[in-house]
N, C-alpha and C. Protein backbone atom coordinates (compact mmCIF):
# COMPACT_ATOMS: atom_id res chain seq x y z
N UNK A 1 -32.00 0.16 107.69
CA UNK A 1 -32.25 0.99 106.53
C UNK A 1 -33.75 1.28 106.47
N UNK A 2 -34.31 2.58 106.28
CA UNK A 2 -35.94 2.81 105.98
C UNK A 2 -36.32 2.70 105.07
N UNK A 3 -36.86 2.73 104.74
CA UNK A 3 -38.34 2.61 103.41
C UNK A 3 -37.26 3.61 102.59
N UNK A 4 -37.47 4.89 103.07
CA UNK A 4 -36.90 6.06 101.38
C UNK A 4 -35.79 5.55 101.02
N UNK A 5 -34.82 5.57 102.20
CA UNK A 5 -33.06 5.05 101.48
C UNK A 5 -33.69 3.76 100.60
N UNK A 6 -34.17 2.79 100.77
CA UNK A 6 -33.94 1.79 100.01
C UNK A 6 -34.67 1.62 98.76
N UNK A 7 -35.77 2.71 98.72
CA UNK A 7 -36.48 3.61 98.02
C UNK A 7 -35.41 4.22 96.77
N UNK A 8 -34.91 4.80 97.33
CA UNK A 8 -33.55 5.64 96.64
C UNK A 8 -32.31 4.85 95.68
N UNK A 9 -32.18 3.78 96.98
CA UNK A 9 -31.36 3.25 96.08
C UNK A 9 -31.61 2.06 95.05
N UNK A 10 -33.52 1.57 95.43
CA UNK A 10 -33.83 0.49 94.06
C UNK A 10 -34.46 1.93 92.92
N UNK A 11 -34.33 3.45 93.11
CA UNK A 11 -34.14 4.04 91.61
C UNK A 11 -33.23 4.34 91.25
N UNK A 12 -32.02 4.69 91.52
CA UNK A 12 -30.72 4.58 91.58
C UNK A 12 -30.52 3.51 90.76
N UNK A 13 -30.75 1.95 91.14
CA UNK A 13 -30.25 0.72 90.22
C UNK A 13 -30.92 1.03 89.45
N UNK A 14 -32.46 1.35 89.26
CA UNK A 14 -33.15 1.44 88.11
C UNK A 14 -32.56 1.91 86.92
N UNK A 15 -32.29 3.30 87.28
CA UNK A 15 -31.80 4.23 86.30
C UNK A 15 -31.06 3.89 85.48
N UNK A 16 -29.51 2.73 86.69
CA UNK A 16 -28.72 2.28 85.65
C UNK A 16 -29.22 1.20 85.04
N UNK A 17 -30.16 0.20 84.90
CA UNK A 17 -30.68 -0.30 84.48
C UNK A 17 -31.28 0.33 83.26
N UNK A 18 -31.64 0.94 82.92
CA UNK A 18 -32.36 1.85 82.10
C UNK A 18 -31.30 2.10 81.02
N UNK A 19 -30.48 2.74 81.68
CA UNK A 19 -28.94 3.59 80.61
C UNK A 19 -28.33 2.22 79.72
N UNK A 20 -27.78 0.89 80.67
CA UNK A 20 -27.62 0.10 80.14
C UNK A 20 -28.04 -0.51 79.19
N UNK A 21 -29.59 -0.80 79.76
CA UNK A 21 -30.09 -1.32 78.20
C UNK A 21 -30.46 -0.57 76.94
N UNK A 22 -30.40 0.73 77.30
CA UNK A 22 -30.16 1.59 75.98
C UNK A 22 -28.95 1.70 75.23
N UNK A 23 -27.43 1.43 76.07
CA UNK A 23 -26.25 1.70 75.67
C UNK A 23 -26.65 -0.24 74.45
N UNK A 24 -27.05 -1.37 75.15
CA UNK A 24 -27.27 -2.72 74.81
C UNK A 24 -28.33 -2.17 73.27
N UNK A 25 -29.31 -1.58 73.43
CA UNK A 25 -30.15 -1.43 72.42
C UNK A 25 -29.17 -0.33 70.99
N UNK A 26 -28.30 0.36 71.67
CA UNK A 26 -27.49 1.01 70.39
C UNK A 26 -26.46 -0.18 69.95
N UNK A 27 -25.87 -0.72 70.78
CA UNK A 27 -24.90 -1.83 70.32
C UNK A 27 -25.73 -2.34 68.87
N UNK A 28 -26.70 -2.79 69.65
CA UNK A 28 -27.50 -3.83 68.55
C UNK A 28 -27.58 -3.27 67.44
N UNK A 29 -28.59 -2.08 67.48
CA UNK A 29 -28.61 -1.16 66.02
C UNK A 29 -27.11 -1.27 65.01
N UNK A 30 -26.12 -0.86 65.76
CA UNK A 30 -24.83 -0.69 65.44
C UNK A 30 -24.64 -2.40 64.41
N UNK A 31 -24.65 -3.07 64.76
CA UNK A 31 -24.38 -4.46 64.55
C UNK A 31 -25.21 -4.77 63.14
N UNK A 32 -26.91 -4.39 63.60
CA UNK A 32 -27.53 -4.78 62.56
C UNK A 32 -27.20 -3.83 61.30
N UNK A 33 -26.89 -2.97 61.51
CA UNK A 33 -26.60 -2.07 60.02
C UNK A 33 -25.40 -2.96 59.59
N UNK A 34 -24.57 -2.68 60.30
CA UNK A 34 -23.51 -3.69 59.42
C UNK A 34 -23.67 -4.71 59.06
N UNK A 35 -24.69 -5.95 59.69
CA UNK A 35 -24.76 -6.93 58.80
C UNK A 35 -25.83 -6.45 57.67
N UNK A 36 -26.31 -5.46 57.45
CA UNK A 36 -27.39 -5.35 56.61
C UNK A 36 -26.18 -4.83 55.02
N UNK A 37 -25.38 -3.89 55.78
CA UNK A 37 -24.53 -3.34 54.52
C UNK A 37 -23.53 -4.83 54.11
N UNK A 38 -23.38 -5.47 55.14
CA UNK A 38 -22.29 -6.47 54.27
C UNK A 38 -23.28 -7.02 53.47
N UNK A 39 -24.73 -7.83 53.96
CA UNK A 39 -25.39 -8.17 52.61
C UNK A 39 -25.47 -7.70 51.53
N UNK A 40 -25.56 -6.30 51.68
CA UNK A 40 -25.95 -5.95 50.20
C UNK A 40 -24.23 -5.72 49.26
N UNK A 41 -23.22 -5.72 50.14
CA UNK A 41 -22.21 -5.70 49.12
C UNK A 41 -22.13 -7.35 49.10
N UNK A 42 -22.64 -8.34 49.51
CA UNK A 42 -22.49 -9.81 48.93
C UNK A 42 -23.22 -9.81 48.13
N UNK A 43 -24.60 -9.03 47.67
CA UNK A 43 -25.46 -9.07 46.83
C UNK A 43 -24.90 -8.92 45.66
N UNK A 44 -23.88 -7.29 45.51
CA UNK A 44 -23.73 -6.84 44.72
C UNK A 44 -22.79 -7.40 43.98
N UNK A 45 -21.68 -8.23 44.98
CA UNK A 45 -20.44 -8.73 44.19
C UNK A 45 -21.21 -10.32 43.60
N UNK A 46 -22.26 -10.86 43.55
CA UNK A 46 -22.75 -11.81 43.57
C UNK A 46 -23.31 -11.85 42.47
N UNK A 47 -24.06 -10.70 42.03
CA UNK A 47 -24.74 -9.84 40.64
C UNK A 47 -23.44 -9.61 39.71
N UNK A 48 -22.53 -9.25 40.28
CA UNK A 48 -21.20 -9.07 39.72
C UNK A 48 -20.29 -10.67 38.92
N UNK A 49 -20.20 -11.40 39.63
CA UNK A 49 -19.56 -12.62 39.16
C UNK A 49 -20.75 -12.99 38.11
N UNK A 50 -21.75 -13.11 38.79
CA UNK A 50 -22.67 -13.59 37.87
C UNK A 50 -22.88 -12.74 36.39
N UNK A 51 -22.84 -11.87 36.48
CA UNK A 51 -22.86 -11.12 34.87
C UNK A 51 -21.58 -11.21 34.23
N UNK A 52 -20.37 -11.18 34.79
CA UNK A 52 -19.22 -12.00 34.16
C UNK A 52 -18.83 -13.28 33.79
N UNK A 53 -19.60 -13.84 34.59
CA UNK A 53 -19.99 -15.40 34.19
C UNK A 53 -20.53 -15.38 33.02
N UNK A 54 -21.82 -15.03 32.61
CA UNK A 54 -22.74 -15.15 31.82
C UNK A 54 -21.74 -14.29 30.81
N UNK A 55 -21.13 -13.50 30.69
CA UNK A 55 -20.22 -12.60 29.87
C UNK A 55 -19.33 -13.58 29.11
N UNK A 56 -18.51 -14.17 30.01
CA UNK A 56 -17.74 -14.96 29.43
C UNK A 56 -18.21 -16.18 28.84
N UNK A 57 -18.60 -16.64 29.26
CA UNK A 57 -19.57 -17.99 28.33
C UNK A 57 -21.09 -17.50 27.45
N UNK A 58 -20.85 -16.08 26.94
CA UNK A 58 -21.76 -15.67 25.81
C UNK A 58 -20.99 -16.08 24.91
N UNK A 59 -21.27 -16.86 23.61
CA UNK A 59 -20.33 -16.93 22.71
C UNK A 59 -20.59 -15.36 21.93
N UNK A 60 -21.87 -15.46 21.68
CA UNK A 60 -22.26 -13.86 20.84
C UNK A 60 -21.59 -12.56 20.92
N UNK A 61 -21.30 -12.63 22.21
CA UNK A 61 -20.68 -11.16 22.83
C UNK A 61 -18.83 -11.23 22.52
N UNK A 62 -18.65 -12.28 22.48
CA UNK A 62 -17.32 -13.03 22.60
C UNK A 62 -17.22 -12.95 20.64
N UNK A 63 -17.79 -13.36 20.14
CA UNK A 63 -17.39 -13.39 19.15
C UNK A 63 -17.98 -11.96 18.71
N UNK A 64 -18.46 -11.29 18.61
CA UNK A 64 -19.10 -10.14 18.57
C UNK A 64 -17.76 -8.92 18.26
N UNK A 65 -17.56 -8.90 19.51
CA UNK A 65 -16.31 -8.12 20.03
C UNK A 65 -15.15 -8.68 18.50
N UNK A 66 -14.56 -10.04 18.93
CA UNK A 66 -13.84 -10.40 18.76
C UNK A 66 -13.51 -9.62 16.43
N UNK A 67 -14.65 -10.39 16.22
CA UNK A 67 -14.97 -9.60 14.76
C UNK A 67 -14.49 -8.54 14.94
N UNK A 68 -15.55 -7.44 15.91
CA UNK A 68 -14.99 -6.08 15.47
C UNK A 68 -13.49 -5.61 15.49
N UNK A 69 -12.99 -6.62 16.30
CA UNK A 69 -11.45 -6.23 16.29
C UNK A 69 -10.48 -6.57 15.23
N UNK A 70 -11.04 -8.06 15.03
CA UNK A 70 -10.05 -8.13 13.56
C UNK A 70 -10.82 -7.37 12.30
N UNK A 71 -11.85 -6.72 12.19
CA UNK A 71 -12.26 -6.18 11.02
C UNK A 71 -11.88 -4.71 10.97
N UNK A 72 -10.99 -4.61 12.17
CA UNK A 72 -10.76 -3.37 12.63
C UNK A 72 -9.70 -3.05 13.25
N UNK A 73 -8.51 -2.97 13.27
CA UNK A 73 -7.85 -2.93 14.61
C UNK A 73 -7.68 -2.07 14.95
N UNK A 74 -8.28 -0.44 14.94
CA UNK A 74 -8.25 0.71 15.70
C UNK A 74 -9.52 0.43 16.29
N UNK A 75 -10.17 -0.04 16.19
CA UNK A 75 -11.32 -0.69 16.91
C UNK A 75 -11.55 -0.13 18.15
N UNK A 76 -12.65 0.60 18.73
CA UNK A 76 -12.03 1.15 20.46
C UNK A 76 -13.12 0.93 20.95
N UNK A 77 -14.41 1.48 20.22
CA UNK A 77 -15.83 1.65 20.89
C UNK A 77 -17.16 0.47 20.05
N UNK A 78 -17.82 0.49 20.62
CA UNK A 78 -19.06 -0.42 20.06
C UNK A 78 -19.98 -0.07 20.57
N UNK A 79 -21.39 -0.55 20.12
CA UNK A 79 -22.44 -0.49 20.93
C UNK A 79 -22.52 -1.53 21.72
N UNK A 80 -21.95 -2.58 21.69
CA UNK A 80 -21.75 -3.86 23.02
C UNK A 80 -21.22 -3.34 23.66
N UNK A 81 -19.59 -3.06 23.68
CA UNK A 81 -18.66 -2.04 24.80
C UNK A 81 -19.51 -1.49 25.37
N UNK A 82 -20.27 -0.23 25.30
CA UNK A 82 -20.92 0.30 25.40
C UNK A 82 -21.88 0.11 25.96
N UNK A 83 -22.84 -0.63 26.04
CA UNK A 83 -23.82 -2.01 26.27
C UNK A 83 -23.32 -2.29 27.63
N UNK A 84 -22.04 -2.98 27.60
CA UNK A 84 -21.32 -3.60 28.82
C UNK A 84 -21.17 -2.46 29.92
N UNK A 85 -20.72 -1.46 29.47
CA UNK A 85 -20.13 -0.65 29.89
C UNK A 85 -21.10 0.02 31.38
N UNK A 86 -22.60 0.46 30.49
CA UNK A 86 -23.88 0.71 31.18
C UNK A 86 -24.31 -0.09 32.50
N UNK A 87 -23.89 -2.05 31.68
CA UNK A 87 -23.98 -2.74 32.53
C UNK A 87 -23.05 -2.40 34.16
N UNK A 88 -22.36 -2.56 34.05
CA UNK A 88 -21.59 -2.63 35.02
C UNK A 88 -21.49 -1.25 36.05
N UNK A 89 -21.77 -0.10 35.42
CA UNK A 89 -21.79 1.22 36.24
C UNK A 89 -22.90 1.37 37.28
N UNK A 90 -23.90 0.26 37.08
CA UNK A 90 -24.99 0.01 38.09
C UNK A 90 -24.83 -0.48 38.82
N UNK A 91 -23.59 -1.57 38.61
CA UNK A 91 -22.93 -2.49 39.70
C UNK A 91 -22.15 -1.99 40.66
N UNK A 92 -21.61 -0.69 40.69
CA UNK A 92 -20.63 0.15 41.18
C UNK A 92 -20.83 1.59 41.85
């Protein structure tokens, strides 16, 4: 074999060398977005339990509500409802 053929064929491997680790470098990209988007929906459902947490063991909000309903029983809207309501559309 001479010098050019073997010339030829270590750019030849090169090349695929080259393609590969670009096809390897999109994989990756590919991968890291998705773990980046699952974080932020663990974030979000995380922000989520947690403000229902804190929701349910408010007594204020709990009894709050609760008043307006027996002082009321067409009762539909509030400024807490309302309140809550704001809350949560940020979550979503």
């Amino acid at each position: 074999m001479d010098s050019a053929k073997l010339n030829d064929w270590m750019q030849v491997v090169g090349i695929f060398a080259v393609v590969a680790s670009l096809i390897f470098v999109g994989l990756q990209m590919i991968q890291d977005r998705e773990i980046a988007l699952a974080g932020q929906y663990q974030e979000r459902s995380a922000m989520a339990v947690e403000y229902w947490n804190g929701l349910a063991q408010s007594e204020y909000d709990v009894r709050t509500i609760g008043n307006n309903v027996i002082a009321n029983p067409k009762w539909t809207e509030s400024s807490e409802m309302l309140l809550h309501r704001k809350k949560l559309e940020w979550l979503t």
